[in-house]
C-alpha atoms as a PDB file:
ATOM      1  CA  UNK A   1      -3.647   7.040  13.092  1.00  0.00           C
ATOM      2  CA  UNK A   2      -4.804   4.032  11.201  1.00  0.00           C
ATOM      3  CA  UNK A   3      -2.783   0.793  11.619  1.00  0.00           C
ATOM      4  CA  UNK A   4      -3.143  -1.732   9.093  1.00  0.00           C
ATOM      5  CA  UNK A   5      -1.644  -5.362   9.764  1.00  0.00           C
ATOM      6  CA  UNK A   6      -1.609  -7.640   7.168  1.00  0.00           C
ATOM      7  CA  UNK A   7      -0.880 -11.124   7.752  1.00  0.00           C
ATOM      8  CA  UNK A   8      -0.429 -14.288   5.784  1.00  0.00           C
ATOM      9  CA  UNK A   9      -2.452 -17.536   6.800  1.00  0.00           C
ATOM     10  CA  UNK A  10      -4.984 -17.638   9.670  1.00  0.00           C
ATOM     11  CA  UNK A  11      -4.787 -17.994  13.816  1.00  0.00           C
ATOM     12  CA  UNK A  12      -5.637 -21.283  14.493  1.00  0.00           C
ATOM     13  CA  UNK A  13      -4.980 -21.660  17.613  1.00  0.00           C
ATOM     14  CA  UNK A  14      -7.804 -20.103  20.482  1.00  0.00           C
ATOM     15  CA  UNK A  15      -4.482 -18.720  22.715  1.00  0.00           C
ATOM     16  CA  UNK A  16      -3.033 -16.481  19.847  1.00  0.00           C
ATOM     17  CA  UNK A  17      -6.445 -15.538  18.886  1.00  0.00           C
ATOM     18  CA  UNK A  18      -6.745 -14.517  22.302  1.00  0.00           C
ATOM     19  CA  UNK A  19      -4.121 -12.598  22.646  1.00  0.00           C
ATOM     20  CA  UNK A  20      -4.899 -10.553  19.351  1.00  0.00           C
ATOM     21  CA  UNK A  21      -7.881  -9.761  20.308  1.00  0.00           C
ATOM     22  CA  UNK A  22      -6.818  -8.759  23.591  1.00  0.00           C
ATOM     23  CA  UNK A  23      -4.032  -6.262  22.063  1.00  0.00           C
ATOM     24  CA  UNK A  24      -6.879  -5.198  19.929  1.00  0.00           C
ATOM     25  CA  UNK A  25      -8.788  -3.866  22.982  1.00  0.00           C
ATOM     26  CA  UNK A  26      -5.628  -1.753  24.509  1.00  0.00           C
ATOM     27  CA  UNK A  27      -4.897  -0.401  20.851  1.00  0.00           C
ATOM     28  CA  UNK A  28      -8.315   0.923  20.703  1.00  0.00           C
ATOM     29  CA  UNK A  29      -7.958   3.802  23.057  1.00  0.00           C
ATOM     30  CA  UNK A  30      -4.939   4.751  20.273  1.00  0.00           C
ATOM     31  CA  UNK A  31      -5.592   4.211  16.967  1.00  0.00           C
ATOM     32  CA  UNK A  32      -7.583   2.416  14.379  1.00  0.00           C
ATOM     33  CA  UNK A  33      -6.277  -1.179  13.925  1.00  0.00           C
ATOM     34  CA  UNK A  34      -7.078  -3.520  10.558  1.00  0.00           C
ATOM     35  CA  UNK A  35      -6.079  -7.095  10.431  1.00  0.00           C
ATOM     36  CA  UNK A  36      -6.203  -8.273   7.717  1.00  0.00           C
ATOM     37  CA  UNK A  37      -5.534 -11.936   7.334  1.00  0.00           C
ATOM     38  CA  UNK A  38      -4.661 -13.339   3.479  1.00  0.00           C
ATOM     39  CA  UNK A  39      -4.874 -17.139   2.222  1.00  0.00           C
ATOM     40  CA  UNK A  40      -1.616 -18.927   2.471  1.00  0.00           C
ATOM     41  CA  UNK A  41      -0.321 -21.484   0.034  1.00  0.00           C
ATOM     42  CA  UNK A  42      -0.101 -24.900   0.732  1.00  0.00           C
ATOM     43  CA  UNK A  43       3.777 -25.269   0.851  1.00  0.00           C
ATOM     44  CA  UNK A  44       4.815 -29.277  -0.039  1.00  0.00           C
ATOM     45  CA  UNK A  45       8.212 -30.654   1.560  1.00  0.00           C
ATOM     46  CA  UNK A  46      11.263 -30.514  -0.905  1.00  0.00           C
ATOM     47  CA  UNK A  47       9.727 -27.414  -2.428  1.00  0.00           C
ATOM     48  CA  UNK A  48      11.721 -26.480  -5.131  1.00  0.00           C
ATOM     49  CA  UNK A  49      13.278 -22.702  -5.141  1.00  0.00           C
ATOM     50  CA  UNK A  50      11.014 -21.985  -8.582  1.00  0.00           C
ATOM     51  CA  UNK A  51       7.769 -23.278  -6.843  1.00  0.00           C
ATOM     52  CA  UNK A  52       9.285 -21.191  -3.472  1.00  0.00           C
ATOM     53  CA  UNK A  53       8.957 -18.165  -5.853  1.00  0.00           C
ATOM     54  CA  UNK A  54       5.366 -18.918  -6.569  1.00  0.00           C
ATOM     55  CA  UNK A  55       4.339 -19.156  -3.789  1.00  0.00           C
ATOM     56  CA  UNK A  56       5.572 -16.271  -2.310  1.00  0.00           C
ATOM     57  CA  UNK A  57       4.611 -14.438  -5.682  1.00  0.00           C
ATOM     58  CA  UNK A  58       0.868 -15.636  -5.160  1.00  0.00           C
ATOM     59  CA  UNK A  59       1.366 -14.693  -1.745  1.00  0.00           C
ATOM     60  CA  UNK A  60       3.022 -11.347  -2.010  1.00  0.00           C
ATOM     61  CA  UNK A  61       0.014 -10.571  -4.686  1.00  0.00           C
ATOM     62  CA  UNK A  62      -2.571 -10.967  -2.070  1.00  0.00           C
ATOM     63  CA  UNK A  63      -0.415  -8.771   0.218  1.00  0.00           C
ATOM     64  CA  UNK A  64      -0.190  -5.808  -1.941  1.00  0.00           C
ATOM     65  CA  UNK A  65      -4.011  -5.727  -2.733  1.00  0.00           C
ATOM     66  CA  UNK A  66      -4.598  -4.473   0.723  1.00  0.00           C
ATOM     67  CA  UNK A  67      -1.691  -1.990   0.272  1.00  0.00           C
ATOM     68  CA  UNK A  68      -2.884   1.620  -1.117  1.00  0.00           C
ATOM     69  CA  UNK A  69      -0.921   4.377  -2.666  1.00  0.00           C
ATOM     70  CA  UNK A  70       0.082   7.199   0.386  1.00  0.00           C
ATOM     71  CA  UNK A  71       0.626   4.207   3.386  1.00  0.00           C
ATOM     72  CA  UNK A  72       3.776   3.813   5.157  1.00  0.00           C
ATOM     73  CA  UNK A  73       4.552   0.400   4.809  1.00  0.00           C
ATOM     74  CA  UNK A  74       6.696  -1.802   7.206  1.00  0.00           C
ATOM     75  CA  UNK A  75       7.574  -5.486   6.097  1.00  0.00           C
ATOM     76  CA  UNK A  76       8.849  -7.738   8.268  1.00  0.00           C
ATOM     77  CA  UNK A  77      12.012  -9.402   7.240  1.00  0.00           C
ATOM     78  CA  UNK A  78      14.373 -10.959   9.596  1.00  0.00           C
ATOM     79  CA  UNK A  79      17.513  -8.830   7.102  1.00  0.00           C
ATOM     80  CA  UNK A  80      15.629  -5.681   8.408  1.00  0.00           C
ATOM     81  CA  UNK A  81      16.431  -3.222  10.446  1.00  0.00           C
ATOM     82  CA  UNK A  82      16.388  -3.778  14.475  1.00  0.00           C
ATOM     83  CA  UNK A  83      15.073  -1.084  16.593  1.00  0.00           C
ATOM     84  CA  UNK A  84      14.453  -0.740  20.419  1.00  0.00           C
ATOM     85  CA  UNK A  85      11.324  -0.030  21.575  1.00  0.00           C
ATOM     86  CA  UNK A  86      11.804   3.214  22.435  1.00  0.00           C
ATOM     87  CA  UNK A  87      13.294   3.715  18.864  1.00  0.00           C
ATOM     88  CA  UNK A  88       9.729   2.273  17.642  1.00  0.00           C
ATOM     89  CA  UNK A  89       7.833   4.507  19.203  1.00  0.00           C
ATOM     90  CA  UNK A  90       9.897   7.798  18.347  1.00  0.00           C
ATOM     91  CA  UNK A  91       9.270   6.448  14.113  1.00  0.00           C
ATOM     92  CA  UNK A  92       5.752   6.218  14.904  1.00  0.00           C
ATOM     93  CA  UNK A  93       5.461   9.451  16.851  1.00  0.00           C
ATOM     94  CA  UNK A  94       7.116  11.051  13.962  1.00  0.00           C
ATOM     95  CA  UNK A  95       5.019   9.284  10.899  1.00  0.00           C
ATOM     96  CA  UNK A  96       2.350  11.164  13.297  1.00  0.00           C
ATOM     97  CA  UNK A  97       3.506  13.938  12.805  1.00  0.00           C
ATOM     98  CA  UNK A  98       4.404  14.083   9.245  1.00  0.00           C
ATOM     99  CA  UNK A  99       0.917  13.775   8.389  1.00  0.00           C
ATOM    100  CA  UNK A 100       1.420   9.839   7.637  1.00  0.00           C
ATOM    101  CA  UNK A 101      -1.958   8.229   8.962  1.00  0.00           C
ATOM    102  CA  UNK A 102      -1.677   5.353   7.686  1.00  0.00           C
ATOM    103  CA  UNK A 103       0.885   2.806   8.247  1.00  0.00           C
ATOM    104  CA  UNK A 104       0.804  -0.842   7.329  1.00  0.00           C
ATOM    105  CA  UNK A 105       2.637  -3.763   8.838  1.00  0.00           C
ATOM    106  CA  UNK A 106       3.341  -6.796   7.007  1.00  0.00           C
ATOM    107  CA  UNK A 107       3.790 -10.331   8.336  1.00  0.00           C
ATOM    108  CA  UNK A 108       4.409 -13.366   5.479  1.00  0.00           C
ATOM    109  CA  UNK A 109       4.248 -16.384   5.453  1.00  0.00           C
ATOM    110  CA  UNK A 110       6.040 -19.488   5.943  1.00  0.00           C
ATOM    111  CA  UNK A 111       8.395 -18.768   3.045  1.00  0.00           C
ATOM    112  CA  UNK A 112       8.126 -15.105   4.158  1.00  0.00           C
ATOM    113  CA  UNK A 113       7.810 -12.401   1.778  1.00  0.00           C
ATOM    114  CA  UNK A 114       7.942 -11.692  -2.098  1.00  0.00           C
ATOM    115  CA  UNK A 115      10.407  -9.395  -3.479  1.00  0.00           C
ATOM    116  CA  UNK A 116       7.508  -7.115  -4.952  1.00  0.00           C
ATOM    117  CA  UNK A 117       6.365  -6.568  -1.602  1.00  0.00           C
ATOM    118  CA  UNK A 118       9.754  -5.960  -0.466  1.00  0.00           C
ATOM    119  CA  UNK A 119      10.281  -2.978  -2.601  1.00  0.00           C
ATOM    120  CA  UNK A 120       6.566  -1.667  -1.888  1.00  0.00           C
ATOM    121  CA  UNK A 121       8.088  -1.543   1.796  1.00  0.00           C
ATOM    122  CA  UNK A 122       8.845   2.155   2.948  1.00  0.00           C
ATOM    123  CA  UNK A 123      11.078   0.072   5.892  1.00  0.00           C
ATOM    124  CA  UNK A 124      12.428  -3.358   6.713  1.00  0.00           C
ATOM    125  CA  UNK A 125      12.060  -4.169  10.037  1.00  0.00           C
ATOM    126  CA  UNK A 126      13.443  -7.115  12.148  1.00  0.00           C
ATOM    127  CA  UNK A 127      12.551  -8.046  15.496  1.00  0.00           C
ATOM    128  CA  UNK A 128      15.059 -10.742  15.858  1.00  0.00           C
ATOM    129  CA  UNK A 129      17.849 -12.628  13.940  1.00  0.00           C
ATOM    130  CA  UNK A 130      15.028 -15.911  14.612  1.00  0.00           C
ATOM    131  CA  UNK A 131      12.516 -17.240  12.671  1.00  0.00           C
ATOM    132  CA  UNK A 132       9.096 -17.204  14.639  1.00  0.00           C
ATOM    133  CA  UNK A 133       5.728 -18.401  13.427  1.00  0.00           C
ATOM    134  CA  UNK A 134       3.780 -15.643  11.864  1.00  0.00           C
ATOM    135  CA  UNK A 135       0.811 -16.228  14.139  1.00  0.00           C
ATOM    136  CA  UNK A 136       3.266 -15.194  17.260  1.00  0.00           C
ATOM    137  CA  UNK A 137       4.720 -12.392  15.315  1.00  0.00           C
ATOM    138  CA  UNK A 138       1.312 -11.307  14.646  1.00  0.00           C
ATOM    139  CA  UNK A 139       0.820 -10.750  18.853  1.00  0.00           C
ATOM    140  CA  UNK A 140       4.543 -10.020  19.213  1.00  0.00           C
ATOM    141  CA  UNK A 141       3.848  -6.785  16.727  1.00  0.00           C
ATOM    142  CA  UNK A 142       0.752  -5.663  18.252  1.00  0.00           C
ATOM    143  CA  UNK A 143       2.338  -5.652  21.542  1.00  0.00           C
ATOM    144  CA  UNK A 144       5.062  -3.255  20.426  1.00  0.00           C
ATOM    145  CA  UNK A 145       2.793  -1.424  18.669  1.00  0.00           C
ATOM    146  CA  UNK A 146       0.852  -1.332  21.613  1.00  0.00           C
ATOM    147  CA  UNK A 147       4.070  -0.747  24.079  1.00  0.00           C
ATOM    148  CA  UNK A 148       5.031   2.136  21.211  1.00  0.00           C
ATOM    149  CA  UNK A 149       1.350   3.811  21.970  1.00  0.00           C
ATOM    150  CA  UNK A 150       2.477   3.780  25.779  1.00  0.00           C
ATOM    151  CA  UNK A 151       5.791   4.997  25.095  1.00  0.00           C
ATOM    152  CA  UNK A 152       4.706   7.768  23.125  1.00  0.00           C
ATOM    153  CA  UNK A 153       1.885   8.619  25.980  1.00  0.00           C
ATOM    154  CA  UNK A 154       4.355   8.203  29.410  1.00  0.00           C
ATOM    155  CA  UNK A 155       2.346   4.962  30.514  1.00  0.00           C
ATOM    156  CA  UNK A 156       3.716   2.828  33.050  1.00  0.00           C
ATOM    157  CA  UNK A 157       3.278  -0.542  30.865  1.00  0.00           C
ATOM    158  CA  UNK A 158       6.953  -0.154  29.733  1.00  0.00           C
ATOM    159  CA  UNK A 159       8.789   0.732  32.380  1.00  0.00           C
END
């Protein structure tokens, strides 16, 4: 299976980075894994909720350039669904096995996502009712995509 993760803005700092790359390294043994990293927009205080749009517009553009006709696509959007980590992995087993792969994830930005990439999404998923800095979610998803991958093999890294 291919995973594709595309993210809004950059990691900046060398501990996230780290991290990536060393969730990177497990996922190897599992799959193909893409990051994909897109510009964000600078984002001024008092933004209005028409320059919000914009933004997220611009942003959501960038997104969906990456995304290809055929790909399962999962945004991330704190109103999505919540699922367990077992639940994760059974959905992934079974995109498997439906002949899906190639899945995306999607991380926005600050302002999070744009509605056009919101209705490109096959599935909203939520990993919490808080807001967390998309470079965290970034390692946060590959380690449940990573704990999925165990899941789905009967390693000992979730128990």
């Amino acid at each position: 299976m291919k995973i594709t993760v595309v993210a809004v803005g950059k990691i900046k700092e060398k501990f996230f980075a780290d991290a990536v790359s060393e969730y990177r390294k497990r996922l190897g043994r599992y799959c193909k894994l893409e990051i994909l990293q897109v510009a964000d927009e600078k984002t001024p205080d008092g933004v209005s909720e028409a320059l919000e749009k914009q933004i997220k517009d611009r942003e959501g553009e960038r997104i969906l350039s990456h995304i290809r006709d055929g790909e399962y696509v999962f945004a991330l959007a704190i109103e999505g669904k919540m699922m367990s980590s077992e639940e994760m992995a059974q959905k992934m087993e079974r995109l498997g096995v439906e002949g899906r792969s190639q899945v995306v994830f999607v991380i926005g930005g600050s302002l999070g996502l744009s509605e056009a990439v919101i209705r490109r999404a096959d599935e909203h998923l939520s990993f919490s009712k808080m807001t967390f800095p998309h470079q965290l979610m970034r390692v946060i998803l590959l380690e449940q995509i990573y704990r999925s991958y165990r899941i789905m093999t009967g390693g000992p890294y979730h128990k």
